[in-house]
Protein backbone atom coordinates (compact mmCIF):
# COMPACT_ATOMS: atom_id res chain seq x y z
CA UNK A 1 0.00 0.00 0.00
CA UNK A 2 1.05 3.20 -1.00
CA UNK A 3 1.92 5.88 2.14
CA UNK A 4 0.62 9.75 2.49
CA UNK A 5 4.41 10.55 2.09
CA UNK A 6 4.76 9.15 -1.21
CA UNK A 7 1.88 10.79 -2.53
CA UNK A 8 3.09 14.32 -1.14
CA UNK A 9 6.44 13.52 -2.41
CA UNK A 10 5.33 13.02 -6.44
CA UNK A 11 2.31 16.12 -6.12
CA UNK A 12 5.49 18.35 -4.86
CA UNK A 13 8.04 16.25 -7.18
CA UNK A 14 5.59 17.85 -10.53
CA UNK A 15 4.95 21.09 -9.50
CA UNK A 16 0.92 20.80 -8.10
CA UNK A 17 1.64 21.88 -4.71
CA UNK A 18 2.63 24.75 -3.09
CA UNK A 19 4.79 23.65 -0.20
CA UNK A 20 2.31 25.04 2.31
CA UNK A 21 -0.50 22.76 0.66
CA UNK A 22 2.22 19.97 0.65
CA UNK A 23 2.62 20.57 4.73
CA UNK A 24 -1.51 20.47 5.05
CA UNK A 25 -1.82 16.86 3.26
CA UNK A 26 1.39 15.37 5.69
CA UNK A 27 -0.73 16.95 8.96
CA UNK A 28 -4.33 15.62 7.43
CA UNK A 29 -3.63 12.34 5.23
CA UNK A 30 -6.71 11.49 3.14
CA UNK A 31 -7.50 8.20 4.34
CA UNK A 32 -8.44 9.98 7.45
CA UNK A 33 -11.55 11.26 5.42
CA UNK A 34 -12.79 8.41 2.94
CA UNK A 35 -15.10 5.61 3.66
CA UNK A 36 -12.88 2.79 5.07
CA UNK A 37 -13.65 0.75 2.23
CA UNK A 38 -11.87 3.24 -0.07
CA UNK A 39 -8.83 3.23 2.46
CA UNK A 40 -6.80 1.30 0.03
CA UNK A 41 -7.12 4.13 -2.43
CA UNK A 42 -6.06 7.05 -0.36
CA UNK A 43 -2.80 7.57 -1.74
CA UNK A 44 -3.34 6.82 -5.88
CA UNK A 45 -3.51 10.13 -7.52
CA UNK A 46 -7.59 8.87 -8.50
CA UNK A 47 -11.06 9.91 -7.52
CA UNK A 48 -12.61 7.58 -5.10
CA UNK A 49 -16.14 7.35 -4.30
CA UNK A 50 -17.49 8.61 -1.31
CA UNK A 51 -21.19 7.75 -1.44
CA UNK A 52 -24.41 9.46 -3.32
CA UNK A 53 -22.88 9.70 -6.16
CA UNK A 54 -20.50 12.12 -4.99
CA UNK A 55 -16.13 11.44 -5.66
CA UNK A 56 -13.24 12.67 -3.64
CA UNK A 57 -11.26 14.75 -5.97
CA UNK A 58 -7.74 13.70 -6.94
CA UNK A 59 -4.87 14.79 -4.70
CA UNK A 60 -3.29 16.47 -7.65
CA UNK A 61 -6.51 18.41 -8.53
CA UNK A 62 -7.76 19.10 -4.39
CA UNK A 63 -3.61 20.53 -4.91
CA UNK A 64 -3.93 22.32 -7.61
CA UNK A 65 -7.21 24.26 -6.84
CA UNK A 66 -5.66 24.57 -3.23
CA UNK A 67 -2.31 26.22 -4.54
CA UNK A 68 -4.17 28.71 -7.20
CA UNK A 69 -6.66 29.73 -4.36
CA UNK A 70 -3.79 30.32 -2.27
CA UNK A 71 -5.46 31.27 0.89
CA UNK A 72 -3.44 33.20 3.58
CA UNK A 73 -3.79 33.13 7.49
CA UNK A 74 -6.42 34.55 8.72
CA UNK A 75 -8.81 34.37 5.67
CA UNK A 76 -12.13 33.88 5.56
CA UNK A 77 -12.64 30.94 3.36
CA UNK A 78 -16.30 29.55 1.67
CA UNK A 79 -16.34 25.91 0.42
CA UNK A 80 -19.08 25.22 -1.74
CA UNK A 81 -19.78 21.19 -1.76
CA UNK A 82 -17.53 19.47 1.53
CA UNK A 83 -18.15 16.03 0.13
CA UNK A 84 -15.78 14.00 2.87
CA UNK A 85 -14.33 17.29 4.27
CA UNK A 86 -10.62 16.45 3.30
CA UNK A 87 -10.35 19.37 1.49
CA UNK A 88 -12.30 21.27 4.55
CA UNK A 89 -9.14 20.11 6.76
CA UNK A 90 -6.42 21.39 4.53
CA UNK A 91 -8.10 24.72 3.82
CA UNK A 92 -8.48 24.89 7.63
CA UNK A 93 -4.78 24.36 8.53
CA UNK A 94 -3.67 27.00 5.52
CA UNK A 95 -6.00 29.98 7.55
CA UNK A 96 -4.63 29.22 10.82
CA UNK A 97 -6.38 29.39 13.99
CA UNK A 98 -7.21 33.31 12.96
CA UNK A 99 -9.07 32.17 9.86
CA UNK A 100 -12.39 31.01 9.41
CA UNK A 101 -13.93 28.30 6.89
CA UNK A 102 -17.65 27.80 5.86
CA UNK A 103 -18.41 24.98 4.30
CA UNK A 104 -21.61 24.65 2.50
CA UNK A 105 -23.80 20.74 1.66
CA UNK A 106 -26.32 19.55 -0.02
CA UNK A 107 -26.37 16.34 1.75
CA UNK A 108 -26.90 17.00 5.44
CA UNK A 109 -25.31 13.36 5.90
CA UNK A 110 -21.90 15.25 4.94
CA UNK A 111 -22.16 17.85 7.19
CA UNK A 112 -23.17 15.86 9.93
CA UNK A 113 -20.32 13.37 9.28
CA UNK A 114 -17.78 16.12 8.82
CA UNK A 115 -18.89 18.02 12.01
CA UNK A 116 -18.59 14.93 14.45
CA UNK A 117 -14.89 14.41 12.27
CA UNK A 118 -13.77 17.75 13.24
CA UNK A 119 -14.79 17.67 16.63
CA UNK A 120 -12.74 14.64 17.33
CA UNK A 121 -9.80 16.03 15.70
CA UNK A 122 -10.08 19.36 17.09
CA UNK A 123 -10.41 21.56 14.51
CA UNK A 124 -12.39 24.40 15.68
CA UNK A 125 -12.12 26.99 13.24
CA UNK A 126 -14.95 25.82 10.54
CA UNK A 127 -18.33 25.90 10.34
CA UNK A 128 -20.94 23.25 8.48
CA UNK A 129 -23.84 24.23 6.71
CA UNK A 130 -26.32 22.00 5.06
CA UNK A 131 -27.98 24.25 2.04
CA UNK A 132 -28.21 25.27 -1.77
CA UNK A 133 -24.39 25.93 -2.10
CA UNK A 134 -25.30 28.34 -5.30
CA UNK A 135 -26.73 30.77 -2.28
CA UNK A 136 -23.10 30.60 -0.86
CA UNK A 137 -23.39 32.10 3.38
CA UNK A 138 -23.74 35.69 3.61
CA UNK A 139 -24.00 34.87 7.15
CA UNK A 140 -20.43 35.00 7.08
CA UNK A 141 -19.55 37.54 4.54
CA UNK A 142 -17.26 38.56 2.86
CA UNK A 143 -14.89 35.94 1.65
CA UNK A 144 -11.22 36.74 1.16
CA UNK A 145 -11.41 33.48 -1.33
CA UNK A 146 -13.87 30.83 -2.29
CA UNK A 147 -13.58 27.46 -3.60
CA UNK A 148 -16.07 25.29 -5.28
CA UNK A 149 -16.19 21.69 -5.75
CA UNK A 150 -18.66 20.81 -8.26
CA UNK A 151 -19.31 21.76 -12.23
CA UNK A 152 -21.42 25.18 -12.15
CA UNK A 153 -22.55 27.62 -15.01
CA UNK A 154 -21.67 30.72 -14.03
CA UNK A 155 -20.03 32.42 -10.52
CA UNK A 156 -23.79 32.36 -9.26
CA UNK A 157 -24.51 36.58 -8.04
CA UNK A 158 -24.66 34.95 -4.41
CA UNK A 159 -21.20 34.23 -4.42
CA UNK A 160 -19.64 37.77 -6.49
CA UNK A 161 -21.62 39.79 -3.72
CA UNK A 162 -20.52 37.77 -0.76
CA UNK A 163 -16.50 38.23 -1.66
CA UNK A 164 -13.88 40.80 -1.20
CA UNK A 165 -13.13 43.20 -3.25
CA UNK A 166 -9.33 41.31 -4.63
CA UNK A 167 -10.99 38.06 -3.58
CA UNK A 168 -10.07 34.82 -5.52
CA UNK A 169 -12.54 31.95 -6.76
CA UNK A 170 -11.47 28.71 -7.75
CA UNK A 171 -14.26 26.50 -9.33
CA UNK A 172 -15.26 23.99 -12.55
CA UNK A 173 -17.11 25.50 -15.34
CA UNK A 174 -19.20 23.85 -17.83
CA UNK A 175 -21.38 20.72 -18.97
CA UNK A 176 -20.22 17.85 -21.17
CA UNK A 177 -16.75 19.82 -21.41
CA UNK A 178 -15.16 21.48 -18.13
CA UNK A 179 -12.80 24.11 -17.21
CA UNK A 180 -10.87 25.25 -14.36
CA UNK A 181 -11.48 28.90 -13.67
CA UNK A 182 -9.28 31.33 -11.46
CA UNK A 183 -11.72 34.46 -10.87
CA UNK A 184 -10.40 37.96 -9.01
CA UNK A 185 -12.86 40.29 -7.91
CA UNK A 186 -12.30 43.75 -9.09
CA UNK A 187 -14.52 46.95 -8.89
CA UNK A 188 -17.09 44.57 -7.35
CA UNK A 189 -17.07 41.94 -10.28
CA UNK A 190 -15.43 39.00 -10.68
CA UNK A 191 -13.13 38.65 -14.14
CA UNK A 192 -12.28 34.94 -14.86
CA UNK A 193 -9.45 33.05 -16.39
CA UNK A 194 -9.64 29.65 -18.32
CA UNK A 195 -7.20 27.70 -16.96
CA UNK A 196 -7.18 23.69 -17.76
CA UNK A 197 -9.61 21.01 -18.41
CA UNK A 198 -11.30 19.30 -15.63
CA UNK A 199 -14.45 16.57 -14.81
CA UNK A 200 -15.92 17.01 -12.07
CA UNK A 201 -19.73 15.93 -10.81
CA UNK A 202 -22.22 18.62 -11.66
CA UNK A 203 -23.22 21.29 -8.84
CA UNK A 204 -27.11 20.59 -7.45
């Protein structure tokens, strides 16, 4: 079986992860968050099912997205889609104790799973939110950056109005073909960048 190192190791070996990203997969290792049936998987650079239909993105893509969202300590993060929260963890670490990370669901199963998760490890600087993810949390807002998890149409108005001015968006664009878009906010809209081809599951 494959080890957490080995994986960080080849993501940092061809150039997906920033080394602070690298440092958040060694403290969280993704077998921590799949079903234990999938535990065998962890470390392949693959998707693996994590129930409802719903995948784990591949390490090199969760690093990717990670390292061009680039959040700093102390932001205030929105996740739209947790899915098994792995991604929740790392984004967690990057902000530090001083940041803050809302995670939005569909699936209230999720966020109850990931809530009891991050209670046992002690993570106390996220919050869990079962809802229509397109509606983002203005609850919370703004958002120094946001990061999306699931194919979408458009940066939904919802999430434009509930970000920083200089904010960053990371998220999937598109139907049968998908992009990777890096948006800035600027003079209160957001001007996105095509950056590399990408499947993901659709956003509901």
């Amino acid at each position: 079986m494959r080890t957490n190192e080995e994986l960080v190791r080849e993501l940092l070996q061809i150039g997906v992860a920033a080394p602070e990203v690298a440092a958040a997969m060694l403290k969280y290792p993704r077998e921590k968050f799949l079903p234990q049936e999938e535990a065998a998987s962890a470390y392949y650079d693959l998707p693996v099912p994590i129930g409802n239909g719903q995948t784990c993105s591949a390490p090199s893509m969760v690093a990717t997205m990670l390292s061009l969202l680039s959040p700093r300590k102390g932001d205030n993060v929105l996740e739209i889609g947790t899915g098994c929260a792995w991604q929740t963890a790392l984004i967690s670490d990057l902000v530090g104790e001083d940041g803050h990370v809302v995670s939005v669901e569909r699936l209230a199963e999720f966020s109850k799973q990931a809530a009891e998760r991050f209670s046992s490890l002690g993570i106390k600087n996220t919050k869990f939110i079962t809802g229509d993810g397109k509606l983002g949390y203005a609850a919370e807002a703004p958002y120094d950056r946001i990061i999306v998890g699931a194919a979408c149409d458009k940066v939904y108005p919802a999430w434009e109005t509930q970000m920083r001015d200089g904010g960053i968006i990371i998220l999937p664009m598109g139907d049968i073909f998908q992009w990777l878009f890096k948006g800035v906010k600027r003079n209160g809209h957001v001007e996105a960048t095509r950056l590399m081809p990408v499947q993901f599951v659709k956003l509901i």
